[in-house]
N, C-alpha and C. Protein backbone atom coordinates (compact mmCIF):
# COMPACT_ATOMS: atom_id res chain seq x y z
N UNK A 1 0.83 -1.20 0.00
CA UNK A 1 0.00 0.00 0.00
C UNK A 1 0.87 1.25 0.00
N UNK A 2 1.84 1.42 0.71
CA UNK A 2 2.86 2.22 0.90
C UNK A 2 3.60 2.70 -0.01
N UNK A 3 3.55 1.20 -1.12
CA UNK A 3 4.41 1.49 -2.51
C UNK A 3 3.82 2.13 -3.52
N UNK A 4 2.54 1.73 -3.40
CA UNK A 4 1.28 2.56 -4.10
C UNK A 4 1.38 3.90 -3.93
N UNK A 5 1.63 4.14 -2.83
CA UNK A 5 0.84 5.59 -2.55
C UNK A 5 2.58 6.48 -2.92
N UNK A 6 3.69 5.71 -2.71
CA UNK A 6 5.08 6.58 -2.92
C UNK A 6 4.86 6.78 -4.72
N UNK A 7 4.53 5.91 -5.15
CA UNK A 7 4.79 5.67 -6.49
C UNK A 7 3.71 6.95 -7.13
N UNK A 8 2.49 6.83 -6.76
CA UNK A 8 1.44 8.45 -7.22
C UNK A 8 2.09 9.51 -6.70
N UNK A 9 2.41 9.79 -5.82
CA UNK A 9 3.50 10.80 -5.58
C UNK A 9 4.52 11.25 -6.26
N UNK A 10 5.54 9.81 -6.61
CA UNK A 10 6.88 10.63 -7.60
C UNK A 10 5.79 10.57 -9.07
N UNK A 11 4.73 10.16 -9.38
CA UNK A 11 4.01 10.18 -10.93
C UNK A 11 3.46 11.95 -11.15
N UNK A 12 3.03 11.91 -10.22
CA UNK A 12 2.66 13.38 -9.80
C UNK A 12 3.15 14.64 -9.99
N UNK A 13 4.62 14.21 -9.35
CA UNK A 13 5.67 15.44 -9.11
C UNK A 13 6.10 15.47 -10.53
N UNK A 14 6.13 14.47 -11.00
CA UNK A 14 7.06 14.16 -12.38
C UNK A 14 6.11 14.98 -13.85
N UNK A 15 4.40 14.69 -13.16
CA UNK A 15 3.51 14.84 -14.38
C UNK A 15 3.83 16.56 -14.33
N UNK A 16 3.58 17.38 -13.18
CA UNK A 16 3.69 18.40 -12.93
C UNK A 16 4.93 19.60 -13.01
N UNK A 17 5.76 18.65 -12.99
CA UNK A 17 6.73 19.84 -13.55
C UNK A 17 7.09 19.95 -14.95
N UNK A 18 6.64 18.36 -15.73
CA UNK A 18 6.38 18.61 -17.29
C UNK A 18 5.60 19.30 -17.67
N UNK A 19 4.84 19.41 -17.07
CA UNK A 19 3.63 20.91 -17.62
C UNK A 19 4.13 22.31 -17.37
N UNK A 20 5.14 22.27 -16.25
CA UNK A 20 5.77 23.55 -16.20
C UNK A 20 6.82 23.90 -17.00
N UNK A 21 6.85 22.77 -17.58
CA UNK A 21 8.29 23.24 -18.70
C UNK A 21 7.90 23.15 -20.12
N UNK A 22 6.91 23.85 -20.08
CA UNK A 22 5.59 23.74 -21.29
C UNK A 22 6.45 25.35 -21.47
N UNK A 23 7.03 25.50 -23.18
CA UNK A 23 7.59 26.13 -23.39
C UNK A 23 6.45 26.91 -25.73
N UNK A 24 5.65 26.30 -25.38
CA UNK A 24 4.86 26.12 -26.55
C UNK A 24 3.77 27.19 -26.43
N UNK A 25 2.67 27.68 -27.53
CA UNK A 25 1.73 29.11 -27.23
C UNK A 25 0.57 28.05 -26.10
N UNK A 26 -0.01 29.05 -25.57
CA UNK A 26 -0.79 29.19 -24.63
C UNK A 26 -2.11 29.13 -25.22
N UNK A 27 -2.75 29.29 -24.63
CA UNK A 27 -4.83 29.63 -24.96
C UNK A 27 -4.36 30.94 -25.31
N UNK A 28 -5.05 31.57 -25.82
CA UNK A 28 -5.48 32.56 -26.70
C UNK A 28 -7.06 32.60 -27.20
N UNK A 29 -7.61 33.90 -27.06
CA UNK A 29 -8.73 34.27 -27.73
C UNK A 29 -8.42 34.83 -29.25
N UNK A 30 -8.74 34.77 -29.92
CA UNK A 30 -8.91 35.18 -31.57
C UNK A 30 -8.82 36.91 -31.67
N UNK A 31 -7.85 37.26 -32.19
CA UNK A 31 -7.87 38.51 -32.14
C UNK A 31 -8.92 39.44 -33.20
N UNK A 32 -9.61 40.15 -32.40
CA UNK A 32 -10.85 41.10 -33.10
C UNK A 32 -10.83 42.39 -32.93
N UNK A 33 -11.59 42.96 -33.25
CA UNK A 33 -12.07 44.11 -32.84
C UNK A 33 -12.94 44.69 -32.26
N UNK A 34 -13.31 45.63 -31.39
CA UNK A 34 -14.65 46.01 -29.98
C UNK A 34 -15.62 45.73 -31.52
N UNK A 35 -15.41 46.54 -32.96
CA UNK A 35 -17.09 46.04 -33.74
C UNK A 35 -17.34 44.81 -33.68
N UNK A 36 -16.42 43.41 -33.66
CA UNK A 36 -16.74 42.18 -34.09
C UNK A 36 -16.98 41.48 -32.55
N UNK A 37 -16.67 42.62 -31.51
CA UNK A 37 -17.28 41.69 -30.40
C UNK A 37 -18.92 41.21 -29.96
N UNK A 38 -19.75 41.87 -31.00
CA UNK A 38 -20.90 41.83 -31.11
C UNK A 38 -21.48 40.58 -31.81
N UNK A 39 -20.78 40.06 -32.29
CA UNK A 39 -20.71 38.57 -33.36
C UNK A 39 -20.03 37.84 -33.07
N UNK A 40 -19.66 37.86 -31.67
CA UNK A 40 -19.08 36.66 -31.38
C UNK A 40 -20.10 35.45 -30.25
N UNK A 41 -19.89 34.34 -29.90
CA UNK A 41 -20.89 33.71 -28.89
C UNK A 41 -20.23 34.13 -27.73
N UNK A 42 -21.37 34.09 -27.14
CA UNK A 42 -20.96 34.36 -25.49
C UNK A 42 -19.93 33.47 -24.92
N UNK A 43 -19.73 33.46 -23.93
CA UNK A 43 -18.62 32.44 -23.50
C UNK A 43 -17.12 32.38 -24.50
N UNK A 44 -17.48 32.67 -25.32
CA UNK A 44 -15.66 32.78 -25.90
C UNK A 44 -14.77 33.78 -25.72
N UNK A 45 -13.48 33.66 -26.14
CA UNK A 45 -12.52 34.82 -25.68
C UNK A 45 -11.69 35.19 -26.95
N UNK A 46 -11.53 36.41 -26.51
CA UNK A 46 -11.48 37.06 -27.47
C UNK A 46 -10.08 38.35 -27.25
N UNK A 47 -9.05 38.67 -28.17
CA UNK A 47 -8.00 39.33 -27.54
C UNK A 47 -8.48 41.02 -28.29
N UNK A 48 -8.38 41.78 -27.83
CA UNK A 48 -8.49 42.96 -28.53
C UNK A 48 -7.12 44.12 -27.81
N UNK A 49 -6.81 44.97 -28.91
CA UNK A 49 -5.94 46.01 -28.50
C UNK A 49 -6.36 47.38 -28.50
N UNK A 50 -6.00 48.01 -28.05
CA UNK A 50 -6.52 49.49 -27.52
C UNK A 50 -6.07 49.99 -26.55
N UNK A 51 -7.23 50.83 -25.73
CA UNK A 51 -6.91 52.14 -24.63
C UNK A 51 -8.19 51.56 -23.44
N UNK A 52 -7.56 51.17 -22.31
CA UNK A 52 -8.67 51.70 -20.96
C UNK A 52 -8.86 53.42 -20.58
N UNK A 53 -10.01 53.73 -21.56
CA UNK A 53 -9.98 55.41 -21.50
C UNK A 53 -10.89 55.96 -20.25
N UNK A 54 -11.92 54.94 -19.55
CA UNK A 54 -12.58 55.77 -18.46
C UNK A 54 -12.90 54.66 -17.64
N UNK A 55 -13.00 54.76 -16.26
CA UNK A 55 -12.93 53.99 -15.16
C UNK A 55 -15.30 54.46 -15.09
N UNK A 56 -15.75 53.58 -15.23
CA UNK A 56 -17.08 53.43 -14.69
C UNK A 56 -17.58 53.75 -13.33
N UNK A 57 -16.97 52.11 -13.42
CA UNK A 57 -17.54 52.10 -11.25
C UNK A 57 -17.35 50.64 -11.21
N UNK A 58 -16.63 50.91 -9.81
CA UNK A 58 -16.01 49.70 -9.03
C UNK A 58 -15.15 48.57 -10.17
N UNK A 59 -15.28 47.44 -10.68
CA UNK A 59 -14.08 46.72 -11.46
C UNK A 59 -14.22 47.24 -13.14
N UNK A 60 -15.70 47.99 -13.59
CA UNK A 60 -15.86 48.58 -15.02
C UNK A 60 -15.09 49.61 -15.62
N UNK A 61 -14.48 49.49 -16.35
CA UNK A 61 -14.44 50.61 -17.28
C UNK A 61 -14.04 50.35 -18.59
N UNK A 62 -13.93 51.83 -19.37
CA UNK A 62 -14.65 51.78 -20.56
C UNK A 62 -13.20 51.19 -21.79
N UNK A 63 -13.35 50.56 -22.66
CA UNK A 63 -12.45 50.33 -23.91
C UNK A 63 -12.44 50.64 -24.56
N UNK A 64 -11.65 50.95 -25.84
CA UNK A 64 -11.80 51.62 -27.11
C UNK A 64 -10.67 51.53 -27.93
N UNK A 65 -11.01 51.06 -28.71
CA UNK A 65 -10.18 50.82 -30.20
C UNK A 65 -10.45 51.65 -31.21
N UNK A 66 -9.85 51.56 -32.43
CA UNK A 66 -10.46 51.99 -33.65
C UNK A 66 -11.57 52.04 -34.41
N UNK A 67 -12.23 50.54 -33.41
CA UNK A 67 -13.77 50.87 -34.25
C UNK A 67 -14.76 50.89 -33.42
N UNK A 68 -14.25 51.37 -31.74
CA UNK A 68 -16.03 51.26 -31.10
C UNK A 68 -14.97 51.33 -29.64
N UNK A 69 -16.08 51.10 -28.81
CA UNK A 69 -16.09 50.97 -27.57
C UNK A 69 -16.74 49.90 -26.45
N UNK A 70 -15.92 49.76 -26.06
CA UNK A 70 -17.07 48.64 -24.86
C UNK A 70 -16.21 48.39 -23.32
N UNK A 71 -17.56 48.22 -22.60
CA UNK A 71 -17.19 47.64 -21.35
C UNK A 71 -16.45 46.59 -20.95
N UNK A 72 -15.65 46.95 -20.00
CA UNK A 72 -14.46 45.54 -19.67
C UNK A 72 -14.87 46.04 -18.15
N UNK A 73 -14.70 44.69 -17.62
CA UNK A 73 -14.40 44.54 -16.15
C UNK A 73 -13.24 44.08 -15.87
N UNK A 74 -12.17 44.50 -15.40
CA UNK A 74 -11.02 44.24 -15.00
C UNK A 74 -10.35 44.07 -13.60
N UNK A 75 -10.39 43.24 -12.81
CA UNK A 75 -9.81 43.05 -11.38
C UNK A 75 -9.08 43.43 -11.09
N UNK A 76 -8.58 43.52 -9.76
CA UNK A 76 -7.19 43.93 -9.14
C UNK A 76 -6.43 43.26 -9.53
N UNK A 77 -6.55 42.09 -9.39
CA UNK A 77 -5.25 41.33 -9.61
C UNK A 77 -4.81 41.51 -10.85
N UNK A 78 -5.64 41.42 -11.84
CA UNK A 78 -5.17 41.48 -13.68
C UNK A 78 -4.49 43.06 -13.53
N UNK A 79 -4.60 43.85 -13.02
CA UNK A 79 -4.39 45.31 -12.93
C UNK A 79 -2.17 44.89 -12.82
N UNK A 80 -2.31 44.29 -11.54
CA UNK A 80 -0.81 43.50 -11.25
C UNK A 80 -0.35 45.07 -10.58
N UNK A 81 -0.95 46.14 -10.26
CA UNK A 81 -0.27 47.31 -9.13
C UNK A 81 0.36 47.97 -10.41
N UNK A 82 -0.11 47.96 -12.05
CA UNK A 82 0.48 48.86 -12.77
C UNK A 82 -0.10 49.90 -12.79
N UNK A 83 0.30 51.33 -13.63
CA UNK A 83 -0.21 52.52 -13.24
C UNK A 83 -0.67 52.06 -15.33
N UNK A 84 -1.34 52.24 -15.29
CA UNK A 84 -1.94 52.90 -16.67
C UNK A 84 -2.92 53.65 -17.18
N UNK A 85 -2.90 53.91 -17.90
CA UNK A 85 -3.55 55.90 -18.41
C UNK A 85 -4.09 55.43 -19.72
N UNK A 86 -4.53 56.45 -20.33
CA UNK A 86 -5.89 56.22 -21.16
C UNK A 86 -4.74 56.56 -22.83
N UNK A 87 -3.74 56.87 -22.09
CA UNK A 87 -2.55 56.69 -23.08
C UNK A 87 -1.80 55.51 -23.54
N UNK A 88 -2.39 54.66 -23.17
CA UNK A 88 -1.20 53.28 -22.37
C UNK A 88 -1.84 52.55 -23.27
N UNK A 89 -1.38 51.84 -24.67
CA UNK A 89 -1.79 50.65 -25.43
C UNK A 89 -1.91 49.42 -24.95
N UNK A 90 -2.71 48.71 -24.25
CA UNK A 90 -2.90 47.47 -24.30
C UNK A 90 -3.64 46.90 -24.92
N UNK A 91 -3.04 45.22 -24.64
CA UNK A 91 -3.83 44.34 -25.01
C UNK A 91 -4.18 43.38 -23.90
N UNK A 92 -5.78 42.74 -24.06
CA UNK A 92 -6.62 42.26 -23.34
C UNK A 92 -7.37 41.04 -23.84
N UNK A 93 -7.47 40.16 -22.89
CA UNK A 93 -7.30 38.72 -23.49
C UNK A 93 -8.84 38.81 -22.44
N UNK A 94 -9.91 38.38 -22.88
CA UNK A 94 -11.37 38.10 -22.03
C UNK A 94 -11.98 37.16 -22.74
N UNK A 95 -12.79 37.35 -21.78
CA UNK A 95 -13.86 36.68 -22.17
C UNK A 95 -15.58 37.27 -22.48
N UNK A 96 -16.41 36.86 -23.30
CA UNK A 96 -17.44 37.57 -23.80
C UNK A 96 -18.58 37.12 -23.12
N UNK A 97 -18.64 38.60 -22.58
CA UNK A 97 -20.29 38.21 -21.63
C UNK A 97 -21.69 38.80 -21.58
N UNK A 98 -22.49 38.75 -21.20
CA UNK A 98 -23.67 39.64 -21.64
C UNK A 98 -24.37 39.83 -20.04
N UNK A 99 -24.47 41.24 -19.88
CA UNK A 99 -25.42 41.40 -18.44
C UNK A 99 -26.92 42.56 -18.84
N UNK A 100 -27.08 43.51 -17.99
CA UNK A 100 -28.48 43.93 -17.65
C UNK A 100 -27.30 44.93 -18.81
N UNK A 101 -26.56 45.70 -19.16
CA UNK A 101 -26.59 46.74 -19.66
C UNK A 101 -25.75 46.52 -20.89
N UNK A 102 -25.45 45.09 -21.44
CA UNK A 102 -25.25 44.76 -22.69
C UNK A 102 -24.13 44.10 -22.79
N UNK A 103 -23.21 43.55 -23.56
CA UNK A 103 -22.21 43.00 -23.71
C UNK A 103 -21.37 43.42 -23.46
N UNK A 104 -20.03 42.98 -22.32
CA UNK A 104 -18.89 43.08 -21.91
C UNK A 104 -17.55 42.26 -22.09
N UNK A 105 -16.67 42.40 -21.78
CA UNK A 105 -15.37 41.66 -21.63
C UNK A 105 -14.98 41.52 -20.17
N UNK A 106 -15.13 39.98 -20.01
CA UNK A 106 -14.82 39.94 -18.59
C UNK A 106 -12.98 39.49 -18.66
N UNK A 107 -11.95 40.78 -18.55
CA UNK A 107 -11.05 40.22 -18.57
C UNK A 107 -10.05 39.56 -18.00
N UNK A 108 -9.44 38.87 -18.58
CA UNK A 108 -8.57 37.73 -18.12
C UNK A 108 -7.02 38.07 -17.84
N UNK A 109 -6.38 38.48 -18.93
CA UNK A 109 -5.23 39.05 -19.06
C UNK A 109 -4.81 40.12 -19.68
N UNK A 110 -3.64 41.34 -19.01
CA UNK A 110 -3.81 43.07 -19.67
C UNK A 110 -2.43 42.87 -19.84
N UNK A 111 -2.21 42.99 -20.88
CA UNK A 111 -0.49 42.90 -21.10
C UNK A 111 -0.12 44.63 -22.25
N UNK A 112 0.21 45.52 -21.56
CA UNK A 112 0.99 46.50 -22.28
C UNK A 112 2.03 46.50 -23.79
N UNK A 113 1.23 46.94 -24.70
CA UNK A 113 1.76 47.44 -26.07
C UNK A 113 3.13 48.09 -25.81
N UNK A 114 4.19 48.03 -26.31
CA UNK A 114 5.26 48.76 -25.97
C UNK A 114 5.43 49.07 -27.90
């Protein structure tokens, strides 16, 4: 029983750090634009680039690209304690959601345009 249970252990440790040495692309959402976020299904993700130009209320505020605008909710944590301005190009990896005041990006990951 003992040998059993040592043996899932080193299978474990072994499965797990091969996944950490996962050196290959990642998930990704399909890169679009705020117009084509309207045509997409709910639940999928979707990467778009642009400007966080106005803070709403509490985790909302507003996006904007070249062809439109839309709501993102963005957390603290995805934020990561950076300072960014309505100057600041990013890109934003979400997901597509729909509430009481219309379709949003619930996002996932904010990685800065340089």
């Amino acid at each position: 029983m003992k040998k059993n249970a040592v043996a899932f252990l080193l299978l474990s440790l072994l499965a797990s750090t091969a996944a950490a040495q996962f050196t290959g692309p990642g998930a990704t959402g399909a890169t679009t634009s705020v117009a084509q976020v309207g045509a997409v299904r709910l639940g999928s993700y979707v990467t778009v680039t642009g400007n966080v130009v106005a803070h709403q209320r509490q985790n909302y505020y507003t996006f904007r690209d070249g062809t439109g605008e839309i709501r993102v909710e963005i957390e603290n944590s995805v934020w990561q304690n950076r300072q960014i301005g309505p100057e600041t190009t990013v890109r934003l990896l979400g997901e597509v959601d729909q509430g009481i005041a219309g379709r949003y990006l619930w996002v996932k990951s904010l990685d800065v345009v340089k």
